[in-house]
C-alpha atoms as a PDB file:
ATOM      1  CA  UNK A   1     168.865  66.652  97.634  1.00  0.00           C
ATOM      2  CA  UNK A   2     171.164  67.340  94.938  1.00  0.00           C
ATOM      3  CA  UNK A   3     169.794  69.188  92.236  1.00  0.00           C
ATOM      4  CA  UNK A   4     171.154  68.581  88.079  1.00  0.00           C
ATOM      5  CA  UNK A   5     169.614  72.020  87.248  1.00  0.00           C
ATOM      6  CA  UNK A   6     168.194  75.178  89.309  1.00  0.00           C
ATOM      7  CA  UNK A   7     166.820  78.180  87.445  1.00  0.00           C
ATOM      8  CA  UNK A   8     166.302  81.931  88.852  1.00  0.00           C
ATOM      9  CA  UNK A   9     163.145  83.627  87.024  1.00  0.00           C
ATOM     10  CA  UNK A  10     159.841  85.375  87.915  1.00  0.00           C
ATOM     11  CA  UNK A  11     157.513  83.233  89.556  1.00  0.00           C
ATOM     12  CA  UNK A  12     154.130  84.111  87.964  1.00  0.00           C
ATOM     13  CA  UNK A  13     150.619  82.197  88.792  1.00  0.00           C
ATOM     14  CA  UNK A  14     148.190  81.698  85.279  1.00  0.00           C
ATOM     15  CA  UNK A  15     145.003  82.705  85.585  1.00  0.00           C
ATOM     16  CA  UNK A  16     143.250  81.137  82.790  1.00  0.00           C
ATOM     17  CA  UNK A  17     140.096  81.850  82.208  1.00  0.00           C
ATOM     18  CA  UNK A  18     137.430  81.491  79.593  1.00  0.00           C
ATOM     19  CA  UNK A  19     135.742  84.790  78.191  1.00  0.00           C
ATOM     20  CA  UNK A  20     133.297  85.877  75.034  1.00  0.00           C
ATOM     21  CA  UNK A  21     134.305  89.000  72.765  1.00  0.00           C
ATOM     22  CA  UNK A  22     131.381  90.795  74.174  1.00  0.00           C
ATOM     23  CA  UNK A  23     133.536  90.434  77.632  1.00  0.00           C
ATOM     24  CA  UNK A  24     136.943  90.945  76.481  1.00  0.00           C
ATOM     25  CA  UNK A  25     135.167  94.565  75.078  1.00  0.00           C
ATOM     26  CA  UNK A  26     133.584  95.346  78.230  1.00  0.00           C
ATOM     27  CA  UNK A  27     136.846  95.256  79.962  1.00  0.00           C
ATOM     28  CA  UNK A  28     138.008  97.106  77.938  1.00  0.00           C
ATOM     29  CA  UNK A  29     141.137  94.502  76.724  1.00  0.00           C
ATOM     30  CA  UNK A  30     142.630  94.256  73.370  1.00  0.00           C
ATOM     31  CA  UNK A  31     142.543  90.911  72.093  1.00  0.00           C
ATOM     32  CA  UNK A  32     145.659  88.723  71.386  1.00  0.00           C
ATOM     33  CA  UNK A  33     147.672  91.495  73.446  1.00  0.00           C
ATOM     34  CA  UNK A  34     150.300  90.438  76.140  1.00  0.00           C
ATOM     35  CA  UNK A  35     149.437  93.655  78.626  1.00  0.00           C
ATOM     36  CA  UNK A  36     151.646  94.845  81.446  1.00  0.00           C
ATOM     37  CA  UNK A  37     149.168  95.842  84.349  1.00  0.00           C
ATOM     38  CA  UNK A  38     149.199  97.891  87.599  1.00  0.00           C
ATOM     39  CA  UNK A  39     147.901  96.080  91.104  1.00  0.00           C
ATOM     40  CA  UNK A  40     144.535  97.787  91.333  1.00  0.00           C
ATOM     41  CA  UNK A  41     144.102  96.941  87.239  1.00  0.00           C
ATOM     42  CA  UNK A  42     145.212  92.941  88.060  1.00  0.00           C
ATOM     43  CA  UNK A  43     142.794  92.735  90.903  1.00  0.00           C
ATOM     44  CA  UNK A  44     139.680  94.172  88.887  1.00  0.00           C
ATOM     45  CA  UNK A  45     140.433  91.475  86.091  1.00  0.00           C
ATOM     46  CA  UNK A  46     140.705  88.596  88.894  1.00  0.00           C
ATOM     47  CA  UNK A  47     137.464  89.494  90.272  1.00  0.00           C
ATOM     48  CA  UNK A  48     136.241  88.989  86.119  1.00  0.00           C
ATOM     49  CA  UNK A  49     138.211  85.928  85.578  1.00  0.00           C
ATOM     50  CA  UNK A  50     135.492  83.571  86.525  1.00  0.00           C
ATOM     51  CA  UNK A  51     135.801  79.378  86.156  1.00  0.00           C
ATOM     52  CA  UNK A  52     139.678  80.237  86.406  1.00  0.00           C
ATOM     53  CA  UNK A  53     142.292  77.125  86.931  1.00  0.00           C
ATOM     54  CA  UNK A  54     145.291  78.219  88.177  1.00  0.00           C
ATOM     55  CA  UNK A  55     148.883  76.843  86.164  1.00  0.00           C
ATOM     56  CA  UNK A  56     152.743  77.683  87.318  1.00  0.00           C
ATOM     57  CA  UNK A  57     153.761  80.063  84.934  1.00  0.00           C
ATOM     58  CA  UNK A  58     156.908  81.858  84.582  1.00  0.00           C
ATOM     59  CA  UNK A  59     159.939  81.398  81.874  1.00  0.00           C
ATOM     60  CA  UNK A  60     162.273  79.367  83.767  1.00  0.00           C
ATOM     61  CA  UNK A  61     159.672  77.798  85.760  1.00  0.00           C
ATOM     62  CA  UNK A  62     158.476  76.484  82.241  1.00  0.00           C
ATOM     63  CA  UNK A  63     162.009  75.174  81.112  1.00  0.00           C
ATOM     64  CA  UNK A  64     162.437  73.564  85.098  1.00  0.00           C
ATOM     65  CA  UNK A  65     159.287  71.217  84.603  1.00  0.00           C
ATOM     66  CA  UNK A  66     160.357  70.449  80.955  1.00  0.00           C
ATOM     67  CA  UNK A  67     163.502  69.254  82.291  1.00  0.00           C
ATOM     68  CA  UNK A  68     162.546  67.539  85.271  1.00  0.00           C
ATOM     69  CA  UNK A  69     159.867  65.405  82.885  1.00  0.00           C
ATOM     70  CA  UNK A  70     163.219  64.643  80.738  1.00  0.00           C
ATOM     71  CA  UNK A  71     164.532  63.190  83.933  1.00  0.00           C
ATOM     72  CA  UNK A  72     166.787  65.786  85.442  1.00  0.00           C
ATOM     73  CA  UNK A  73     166.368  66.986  89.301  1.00  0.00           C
ATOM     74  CA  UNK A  74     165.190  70.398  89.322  1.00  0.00           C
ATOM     75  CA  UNK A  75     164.760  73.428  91.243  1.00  0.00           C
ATOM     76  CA  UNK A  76     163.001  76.742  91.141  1.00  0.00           C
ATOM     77  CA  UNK A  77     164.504  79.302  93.185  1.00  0.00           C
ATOM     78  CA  UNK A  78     161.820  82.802  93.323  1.00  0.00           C
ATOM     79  CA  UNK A  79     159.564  84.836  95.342  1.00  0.00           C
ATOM     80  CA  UNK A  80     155.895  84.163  96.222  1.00  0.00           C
ATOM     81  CA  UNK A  81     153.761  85.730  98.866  1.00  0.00           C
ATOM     82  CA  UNK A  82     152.149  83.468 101.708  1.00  0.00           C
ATOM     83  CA  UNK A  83     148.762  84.150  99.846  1.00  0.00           C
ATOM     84  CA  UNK A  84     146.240  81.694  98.043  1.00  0.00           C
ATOM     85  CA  UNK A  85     148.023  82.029  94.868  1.00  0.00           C
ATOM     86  CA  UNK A  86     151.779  81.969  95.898  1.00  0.00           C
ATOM     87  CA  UNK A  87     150.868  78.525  98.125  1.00  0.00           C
ATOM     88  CA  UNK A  88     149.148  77.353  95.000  1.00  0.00           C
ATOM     89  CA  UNK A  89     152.220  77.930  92.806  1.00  0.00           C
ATOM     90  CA  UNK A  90     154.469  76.185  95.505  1.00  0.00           C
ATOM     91  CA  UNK A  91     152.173  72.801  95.775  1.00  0.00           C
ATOM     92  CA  UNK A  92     151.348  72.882  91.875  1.00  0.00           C
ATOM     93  CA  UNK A  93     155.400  73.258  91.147  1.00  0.00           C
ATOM     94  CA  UNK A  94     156.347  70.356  93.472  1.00  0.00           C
ATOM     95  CA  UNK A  95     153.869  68.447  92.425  1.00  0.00           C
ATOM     96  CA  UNK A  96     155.240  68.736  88.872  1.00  0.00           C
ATOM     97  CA  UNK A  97     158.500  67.738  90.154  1.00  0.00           C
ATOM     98  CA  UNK A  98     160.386  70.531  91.095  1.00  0.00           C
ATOM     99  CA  UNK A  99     161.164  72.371  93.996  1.00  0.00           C
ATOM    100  CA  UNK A 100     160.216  75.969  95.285  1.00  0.00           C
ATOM    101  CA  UNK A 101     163.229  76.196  97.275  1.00  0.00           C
ATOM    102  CA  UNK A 102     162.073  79.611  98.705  1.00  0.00           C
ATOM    103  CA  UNK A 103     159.232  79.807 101.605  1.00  0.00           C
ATOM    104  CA  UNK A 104     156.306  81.848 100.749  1.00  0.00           C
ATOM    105  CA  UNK A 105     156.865  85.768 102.221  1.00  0.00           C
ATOM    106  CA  UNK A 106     154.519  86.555 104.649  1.00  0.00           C
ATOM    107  CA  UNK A 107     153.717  90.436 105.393  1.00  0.00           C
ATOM    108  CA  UNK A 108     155.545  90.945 102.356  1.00  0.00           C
ATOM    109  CA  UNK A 109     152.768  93.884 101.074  1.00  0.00           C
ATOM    110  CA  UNK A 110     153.131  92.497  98.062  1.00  0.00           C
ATOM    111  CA  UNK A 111     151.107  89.845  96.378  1.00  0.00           C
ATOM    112  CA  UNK A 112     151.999  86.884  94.120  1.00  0.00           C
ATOM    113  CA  UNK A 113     152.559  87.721  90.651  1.00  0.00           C
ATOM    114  CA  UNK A 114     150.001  87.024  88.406  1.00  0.00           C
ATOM    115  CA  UNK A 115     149.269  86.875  84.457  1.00  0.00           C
ATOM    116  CA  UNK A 116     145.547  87.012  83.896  1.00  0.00           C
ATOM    117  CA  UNK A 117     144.958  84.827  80.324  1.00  0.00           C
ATOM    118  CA  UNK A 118     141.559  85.112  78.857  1.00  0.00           C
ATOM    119  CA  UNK A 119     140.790  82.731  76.392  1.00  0.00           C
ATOM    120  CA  UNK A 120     137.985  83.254  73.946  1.00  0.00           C
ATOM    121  CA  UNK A 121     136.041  80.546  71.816  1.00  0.00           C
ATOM    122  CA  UNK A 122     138.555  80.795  68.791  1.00  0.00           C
ATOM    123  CA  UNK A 123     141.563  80.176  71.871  1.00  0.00           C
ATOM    124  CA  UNK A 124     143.180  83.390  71.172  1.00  0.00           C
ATOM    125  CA  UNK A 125     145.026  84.402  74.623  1.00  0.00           C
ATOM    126  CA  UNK A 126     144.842  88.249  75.720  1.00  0.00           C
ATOM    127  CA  UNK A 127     147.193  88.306  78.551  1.00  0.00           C
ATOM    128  CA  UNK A 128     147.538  91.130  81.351  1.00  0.00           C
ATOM    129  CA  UNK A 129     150.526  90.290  83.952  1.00  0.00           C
ATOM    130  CA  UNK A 130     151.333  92.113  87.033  1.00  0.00           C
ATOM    131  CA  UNK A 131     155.209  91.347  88.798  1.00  0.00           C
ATOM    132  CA  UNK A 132     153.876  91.787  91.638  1.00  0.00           C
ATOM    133  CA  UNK A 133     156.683  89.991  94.397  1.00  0.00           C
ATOM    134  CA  UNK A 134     158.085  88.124  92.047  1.00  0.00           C
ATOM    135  CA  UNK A 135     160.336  91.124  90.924  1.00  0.00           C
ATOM    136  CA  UNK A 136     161.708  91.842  94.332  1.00  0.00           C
ATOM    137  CA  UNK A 137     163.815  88.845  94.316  1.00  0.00           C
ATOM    138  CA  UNK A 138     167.303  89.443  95.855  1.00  0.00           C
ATOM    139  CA  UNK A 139     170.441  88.147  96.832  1.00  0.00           C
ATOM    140  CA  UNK A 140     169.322  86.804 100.206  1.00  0.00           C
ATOM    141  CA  UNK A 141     166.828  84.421  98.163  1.00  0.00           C
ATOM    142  CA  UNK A 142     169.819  82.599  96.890  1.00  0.00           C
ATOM    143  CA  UNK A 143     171.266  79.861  99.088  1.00  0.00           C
ATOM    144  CA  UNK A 144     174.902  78.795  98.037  1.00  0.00           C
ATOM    145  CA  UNK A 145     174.420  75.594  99.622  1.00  0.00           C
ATOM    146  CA  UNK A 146     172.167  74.545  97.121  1.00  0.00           C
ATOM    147  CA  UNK A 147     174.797  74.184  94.428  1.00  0.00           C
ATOM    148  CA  UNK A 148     176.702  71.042  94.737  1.00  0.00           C
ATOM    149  CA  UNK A 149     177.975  68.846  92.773  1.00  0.00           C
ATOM    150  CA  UNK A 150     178.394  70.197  89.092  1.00  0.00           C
ATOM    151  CA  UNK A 151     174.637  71.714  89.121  1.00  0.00           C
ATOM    152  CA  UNK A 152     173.731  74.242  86.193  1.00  0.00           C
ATOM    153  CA  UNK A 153     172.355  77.033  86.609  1.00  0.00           C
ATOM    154  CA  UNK A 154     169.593  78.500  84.873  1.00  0.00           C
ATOM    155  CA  UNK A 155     168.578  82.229  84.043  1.00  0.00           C
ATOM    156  CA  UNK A 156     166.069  84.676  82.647  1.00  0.00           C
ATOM    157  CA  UNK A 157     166.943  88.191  81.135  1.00  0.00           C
ATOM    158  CA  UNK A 158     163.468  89.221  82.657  1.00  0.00           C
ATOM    159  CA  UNK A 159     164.383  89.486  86.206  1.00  0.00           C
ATOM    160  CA  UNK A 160     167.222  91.752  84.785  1.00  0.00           C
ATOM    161  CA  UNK A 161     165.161  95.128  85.582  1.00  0.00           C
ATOM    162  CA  UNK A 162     166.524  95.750  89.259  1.00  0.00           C
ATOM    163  CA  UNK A 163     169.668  96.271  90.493  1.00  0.00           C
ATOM    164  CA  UNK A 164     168.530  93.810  93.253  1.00  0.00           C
ATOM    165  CA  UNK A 165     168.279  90.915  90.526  1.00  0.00           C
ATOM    166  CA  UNK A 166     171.066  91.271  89.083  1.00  0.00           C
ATOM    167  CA  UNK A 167     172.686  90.797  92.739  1.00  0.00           C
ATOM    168  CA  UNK A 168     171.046  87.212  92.534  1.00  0.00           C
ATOM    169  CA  UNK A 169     172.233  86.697  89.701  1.00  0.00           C
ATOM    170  CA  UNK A 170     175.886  87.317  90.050  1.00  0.00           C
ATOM    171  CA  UNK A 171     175.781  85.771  93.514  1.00  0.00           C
ATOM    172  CA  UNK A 172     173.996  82.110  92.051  1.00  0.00           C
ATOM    173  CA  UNK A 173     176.543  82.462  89.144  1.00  0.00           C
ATOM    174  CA  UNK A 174     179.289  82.185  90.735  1.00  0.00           C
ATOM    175  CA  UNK A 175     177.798  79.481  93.683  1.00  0.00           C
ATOM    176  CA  UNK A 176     177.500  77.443  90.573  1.00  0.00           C
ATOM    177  CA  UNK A 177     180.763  77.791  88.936  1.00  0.00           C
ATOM    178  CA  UNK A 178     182.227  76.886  92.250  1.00  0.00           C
ATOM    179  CA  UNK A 179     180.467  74.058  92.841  1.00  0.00           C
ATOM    180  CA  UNK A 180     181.807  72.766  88.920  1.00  0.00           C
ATOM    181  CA  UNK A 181     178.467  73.637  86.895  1.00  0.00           C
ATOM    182  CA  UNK A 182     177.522  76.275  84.389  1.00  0.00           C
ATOM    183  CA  UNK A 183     175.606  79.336  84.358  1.00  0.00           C
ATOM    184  CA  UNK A 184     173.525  80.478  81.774  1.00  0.00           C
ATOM    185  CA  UNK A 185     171.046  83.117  80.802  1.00  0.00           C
ATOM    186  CA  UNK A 186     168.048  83.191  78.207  1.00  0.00           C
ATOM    187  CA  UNK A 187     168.030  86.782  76.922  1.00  0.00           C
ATOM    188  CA  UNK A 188     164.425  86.632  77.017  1.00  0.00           C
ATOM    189  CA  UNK A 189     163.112  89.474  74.751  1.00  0.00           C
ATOM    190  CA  UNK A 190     165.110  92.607  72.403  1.00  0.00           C
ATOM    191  CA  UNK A 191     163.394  95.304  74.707  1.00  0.00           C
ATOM    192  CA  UNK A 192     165.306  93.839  77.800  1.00  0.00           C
ATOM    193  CA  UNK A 193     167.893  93.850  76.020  1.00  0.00           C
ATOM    194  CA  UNK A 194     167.973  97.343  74.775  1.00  0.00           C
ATOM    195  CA  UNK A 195     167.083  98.082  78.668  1.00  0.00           C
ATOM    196  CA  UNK A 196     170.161  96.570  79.941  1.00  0.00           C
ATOM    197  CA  UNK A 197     172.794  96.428  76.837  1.00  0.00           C
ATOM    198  CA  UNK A 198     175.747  96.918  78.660  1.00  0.00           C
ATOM    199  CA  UNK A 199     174.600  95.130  81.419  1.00  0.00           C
ATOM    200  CA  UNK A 200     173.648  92.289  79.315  1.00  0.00           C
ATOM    201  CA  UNK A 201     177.046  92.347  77.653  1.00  0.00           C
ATOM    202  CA  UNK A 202     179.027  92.272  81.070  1.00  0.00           C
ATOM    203  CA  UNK A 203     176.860  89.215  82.178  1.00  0.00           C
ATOM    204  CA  UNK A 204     177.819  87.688  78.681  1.00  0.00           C
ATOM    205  CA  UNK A 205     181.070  88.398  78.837  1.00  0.00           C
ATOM    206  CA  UNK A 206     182.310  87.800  82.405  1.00  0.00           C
ATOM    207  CA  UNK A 207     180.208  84.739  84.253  1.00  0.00           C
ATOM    208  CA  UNK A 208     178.069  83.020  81.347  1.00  0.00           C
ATOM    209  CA  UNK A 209     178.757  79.919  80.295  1.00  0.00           C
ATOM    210  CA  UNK A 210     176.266  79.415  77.798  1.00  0.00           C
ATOM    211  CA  UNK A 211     173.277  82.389  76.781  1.00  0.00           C
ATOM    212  CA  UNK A 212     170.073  81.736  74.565  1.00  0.00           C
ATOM    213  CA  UNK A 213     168.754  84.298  72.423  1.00  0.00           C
ATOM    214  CA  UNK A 214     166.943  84.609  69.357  1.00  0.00           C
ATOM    215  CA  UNK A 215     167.921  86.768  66.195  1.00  0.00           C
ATOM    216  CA  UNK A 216     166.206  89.889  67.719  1.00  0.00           C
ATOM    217  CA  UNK A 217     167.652  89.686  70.494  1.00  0.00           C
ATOM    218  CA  UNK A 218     171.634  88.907  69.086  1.00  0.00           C
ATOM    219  CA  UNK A 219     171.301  91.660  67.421  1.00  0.00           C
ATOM    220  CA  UNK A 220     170.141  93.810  69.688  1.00  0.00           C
ATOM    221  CA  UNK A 221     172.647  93.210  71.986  1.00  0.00           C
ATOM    222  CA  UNK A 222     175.613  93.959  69.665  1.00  0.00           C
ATOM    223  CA  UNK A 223     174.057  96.443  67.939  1.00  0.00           C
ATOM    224  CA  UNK A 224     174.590  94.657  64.590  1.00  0.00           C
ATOM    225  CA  UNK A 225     172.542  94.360  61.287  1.00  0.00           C
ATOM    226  CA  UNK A 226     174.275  91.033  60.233  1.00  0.00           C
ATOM    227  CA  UNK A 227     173.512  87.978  62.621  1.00  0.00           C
ATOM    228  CA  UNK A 228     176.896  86.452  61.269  1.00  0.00           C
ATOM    229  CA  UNK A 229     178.856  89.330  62.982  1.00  0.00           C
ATOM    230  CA  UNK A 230     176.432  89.367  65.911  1.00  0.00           C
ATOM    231  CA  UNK A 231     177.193  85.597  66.763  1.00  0.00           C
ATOM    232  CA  UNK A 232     180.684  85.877  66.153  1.00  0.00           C
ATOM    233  CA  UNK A 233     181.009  88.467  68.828  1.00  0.00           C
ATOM    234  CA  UNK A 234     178.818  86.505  70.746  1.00  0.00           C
ATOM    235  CA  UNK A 235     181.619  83.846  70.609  1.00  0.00           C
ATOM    236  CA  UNK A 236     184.430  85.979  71.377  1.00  0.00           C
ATOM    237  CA  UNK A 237     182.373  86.857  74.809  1.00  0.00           C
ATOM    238  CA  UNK A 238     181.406  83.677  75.996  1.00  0.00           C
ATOM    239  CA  UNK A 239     181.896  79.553  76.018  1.00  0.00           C
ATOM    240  CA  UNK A 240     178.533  78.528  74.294  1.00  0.00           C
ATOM    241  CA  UNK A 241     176.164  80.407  72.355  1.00  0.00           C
ATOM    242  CA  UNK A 242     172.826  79.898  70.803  1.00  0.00           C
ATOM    243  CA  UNK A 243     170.893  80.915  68.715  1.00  0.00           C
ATOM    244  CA  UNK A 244     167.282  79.927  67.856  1.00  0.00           C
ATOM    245  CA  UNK A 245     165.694  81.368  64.102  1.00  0.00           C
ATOM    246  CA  UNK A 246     161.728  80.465  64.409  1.00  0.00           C
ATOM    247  CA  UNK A 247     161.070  78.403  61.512  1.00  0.00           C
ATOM    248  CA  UNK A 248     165.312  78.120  60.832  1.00  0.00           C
ATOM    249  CA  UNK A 249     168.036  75.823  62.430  1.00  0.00           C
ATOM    250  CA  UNK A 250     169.037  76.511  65.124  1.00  0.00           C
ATOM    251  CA  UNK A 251     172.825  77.769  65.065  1.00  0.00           C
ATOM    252  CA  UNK A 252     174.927  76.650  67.926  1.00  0.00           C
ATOM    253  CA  UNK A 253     178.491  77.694  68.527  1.00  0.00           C
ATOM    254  CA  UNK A 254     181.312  76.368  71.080  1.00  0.00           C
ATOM    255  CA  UNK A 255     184.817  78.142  70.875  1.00  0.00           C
ATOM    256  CA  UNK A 256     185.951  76.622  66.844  1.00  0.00           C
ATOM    257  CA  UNK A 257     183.091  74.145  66.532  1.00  0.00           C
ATOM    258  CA  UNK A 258     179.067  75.530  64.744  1.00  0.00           C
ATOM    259  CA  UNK A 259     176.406  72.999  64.803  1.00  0.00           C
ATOM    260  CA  UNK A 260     172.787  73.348  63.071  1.00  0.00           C
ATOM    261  CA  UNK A 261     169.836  71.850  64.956  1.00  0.00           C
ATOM    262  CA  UNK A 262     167.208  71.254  62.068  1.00  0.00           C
ATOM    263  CA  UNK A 263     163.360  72.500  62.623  1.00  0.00           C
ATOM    264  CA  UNK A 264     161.241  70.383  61.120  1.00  0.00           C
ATOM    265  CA  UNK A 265     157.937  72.522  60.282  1.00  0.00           C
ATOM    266  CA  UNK A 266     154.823  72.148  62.483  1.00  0.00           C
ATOM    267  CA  UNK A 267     151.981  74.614  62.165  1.00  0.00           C
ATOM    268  CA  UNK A 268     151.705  75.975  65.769  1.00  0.00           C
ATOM    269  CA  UNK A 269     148.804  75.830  68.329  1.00  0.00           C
ATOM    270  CA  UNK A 270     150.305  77.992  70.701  1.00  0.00           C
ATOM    271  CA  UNK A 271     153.760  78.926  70.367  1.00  0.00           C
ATOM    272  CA  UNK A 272     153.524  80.526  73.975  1.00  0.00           C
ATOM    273  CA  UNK A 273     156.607  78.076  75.243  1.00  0.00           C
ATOM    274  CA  UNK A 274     158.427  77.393  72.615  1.00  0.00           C
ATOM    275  CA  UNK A 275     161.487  79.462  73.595  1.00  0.00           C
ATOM    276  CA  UNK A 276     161.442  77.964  77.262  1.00  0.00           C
ATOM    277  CA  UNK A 277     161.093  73.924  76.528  1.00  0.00           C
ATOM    278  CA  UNK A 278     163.928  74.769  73.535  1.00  0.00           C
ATOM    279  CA  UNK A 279     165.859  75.792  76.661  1.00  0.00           C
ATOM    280  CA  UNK A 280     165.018  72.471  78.786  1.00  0.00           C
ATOM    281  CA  UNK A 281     165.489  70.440  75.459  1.00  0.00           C
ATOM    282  CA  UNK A 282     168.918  71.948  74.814  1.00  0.00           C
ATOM    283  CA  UNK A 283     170.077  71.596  78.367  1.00  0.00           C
ATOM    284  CA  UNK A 284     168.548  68.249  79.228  1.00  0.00           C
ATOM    285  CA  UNK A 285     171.480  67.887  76.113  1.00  0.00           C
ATOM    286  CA  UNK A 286     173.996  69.819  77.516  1.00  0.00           C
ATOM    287  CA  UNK A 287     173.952  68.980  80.966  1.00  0.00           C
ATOM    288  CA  UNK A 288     174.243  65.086  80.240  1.00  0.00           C
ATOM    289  CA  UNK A 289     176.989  65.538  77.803  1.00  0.00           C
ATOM    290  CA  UNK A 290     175.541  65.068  74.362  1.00  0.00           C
ATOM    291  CA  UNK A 291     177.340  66.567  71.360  1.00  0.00           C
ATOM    292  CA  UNK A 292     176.429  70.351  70.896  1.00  0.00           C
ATOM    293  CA  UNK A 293     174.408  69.620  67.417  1.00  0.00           C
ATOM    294  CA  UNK A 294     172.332  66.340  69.369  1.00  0.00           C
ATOM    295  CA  UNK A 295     171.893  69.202  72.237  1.00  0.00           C
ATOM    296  CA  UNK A 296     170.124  71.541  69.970  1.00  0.00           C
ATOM    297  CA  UNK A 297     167.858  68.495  68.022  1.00  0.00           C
ATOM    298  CA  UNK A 298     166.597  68.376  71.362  1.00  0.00           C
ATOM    299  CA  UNK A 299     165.670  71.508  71.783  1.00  0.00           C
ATOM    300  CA  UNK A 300     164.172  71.675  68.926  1.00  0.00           C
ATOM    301  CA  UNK A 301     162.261  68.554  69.401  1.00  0.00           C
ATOM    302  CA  UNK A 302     161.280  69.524  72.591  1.00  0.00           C
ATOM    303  CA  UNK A 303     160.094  73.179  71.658  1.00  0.00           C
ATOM    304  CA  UNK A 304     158.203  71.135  68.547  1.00  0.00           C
ATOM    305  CA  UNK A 305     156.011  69.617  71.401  1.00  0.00           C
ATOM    306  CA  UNK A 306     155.146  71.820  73.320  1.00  0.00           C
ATOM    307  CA  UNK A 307     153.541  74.386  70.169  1.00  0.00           C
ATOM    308  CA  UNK A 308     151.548  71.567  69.307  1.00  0.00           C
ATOM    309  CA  UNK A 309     149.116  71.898  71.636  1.00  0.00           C
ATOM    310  CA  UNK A 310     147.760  74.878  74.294  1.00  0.00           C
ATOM    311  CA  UNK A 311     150.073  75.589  77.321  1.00  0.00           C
ATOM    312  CA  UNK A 312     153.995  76.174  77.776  1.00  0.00           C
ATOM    313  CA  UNK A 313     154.947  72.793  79.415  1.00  0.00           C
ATOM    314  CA  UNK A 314     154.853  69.890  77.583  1.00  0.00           C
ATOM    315  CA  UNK A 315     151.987  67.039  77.552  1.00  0.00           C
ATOM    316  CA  UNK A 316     153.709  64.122  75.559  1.00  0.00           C
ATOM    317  CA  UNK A 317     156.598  62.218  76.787  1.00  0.00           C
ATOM    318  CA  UNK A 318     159.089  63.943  75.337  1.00  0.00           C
ATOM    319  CA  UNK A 319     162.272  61.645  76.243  1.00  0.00           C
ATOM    320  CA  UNK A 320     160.156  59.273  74.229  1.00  0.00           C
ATOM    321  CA  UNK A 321     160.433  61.743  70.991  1.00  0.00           C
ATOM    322  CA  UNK A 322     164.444  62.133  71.956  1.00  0.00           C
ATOM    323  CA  UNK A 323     164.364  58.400  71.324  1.00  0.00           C
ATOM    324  CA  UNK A 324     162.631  58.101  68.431  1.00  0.00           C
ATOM    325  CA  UNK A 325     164.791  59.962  66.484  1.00  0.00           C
ATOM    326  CA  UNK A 326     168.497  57.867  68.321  1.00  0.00           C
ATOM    327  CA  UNK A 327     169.473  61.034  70.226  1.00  0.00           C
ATOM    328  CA  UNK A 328     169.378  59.293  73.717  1.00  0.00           C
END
């Protein structure tokens, strides 16, 4: 099958489970907190996450279904261990309609990653994630053959914490570029950034095509207290750059030509994927040619959704929205 758009990122199960404040106190978590845990920690809180359902998580997992709902063929490439969670994540993210292209590891000693999300009455998430496999991902989990045909790729700054990573990375990049697509990178959060500036600046400079980042994170990554200067070294480094402001247009920039994606104001239920189905809305654009400005409505529109309502993939039809407004 030939695949529009495959993504790299950490392939993380949701655990979502309902929980009282009397709960949340007696083990011992802080509410409203995103929490990195240790294994021993993650497997204590799974044992307390009773009435759990069990949702594909993940960054670019998130922006792969958004996409392939807009249409596009997708693909997921990642690491999950042969374990009742990892088999879960591979049926659940087919059945969504997009591919796992990696076999679950068996013997691996590692389990699948995991973000434990307890939900109390008011719906404030406290979240406590362990990496688990998912951040062992290497080269050899990237199949060149895959990319054919002009596919994009897809990236997330997350994965960015091993030397091992960035291997994949690098080696998917350039699979891409051959096969006539682009490459791009979400930057994903400022403290990854400030973990991997130089890094980060290579990747921007050398085989991205197009990176997504908010204000934090531009300026972060140059070092900058003025997003204008931030953004215009952005654009001396690289083909297509974005940038996303919260409540703000968007600001989009490709080699002479800026374009400003309006946000029209919507009073958020969960902004928990708003960054990763801006991505899917703003490559769904990309991808099938659409002028850079229509691109970045879309992502806007898309990321509008999907805070309107609890979870990070979307539950209306969001082509349908793209239409409303003439963009498709």
């Amino acid at each position: 099958m030939a695949y529009r758009v495959i993504g790299i990122g950490n392939a993380v199960m949701d655990v979502i489970a309902p929980v009282t404040d009397a709960v949340l106190d007696e083990l011992g978590i802080a509410r409203g907190v995103m929490a990195l845990v240790e294994r021993d920690r993650s497997e204590q809180l799974m044992a307390a996450a009773t009435g759990a359902r069990l949702v594909p998580g993940g960054s670019v997992a998130n922006t792969m279904a958004g996409l392939g709902r807009l249409g596009l063929s997708t693909a997921c490439i990642g690491r999950v261990a042969d374990d009742d969670l990892g088999r879960a994540y591979v049926r659940q993210t087919v059945a969504e309609g997009s591919d796992f292209v990696n076999p679950p590891v068996a013997g691996a000693g590692l389990p699948t990653s995991r973000s434990i999300i307890f939900v109390t009455p008011d719906g404030e998430r406290s979240m406590n994630t362990w990496l688990g496999i998912s951040a062992e991902l290497d080269e050899s989990d990237v199949d060149e053959a895959l990319f054919t045909d002009g596919c994009w790729l897809f990236l997330e700054g997350y994965l960015f914490d091993k030397d091992k990573g960035k291997a994949a990375f690098h080696k998917a990049a350039q699979a891409a570029r051959a096969a006539g697509g682009q490459a791009g990178i979400a930057l994903s959060d400022p403290f990854c950034v400030d973990r991997h500036r130089e890094d980060f600046r290579r990747l921007v400079a050398g085989p991205m095509d197009y990176v997504i980042g908010n204000v934090h994170e531009w300026l972060a990554l140059y070092q900058v207290a003025d997003l204008d200067e931030a953004l215009r070294l952005a654009a001396a480094d690289c083909g297509t750059v974005v940038c996303t402001r919260s409540g703000e247009d968007a600001i989009l920039i490709r080699g002479d030509e800026r374009a400003m994606a309006p946000v029209h104001a919507v009073t958020p239920v969960d902004a928990t994927g708003a960054g990763d189905q801006f991505a899917a809305g703003l490559i769904h654009g990309l991808v099938t040619g659409r002028p850079l400005a229509v691109a970045g409505r879309m992502g806007c529109i898309a990321a509008a959704e999907v805070i309107s309502h609890v979870g990070a993939r979307p539950q209306a039809d969001v082509l349908a929205l793209f239409r409303a407004e003439g963009l498709v």
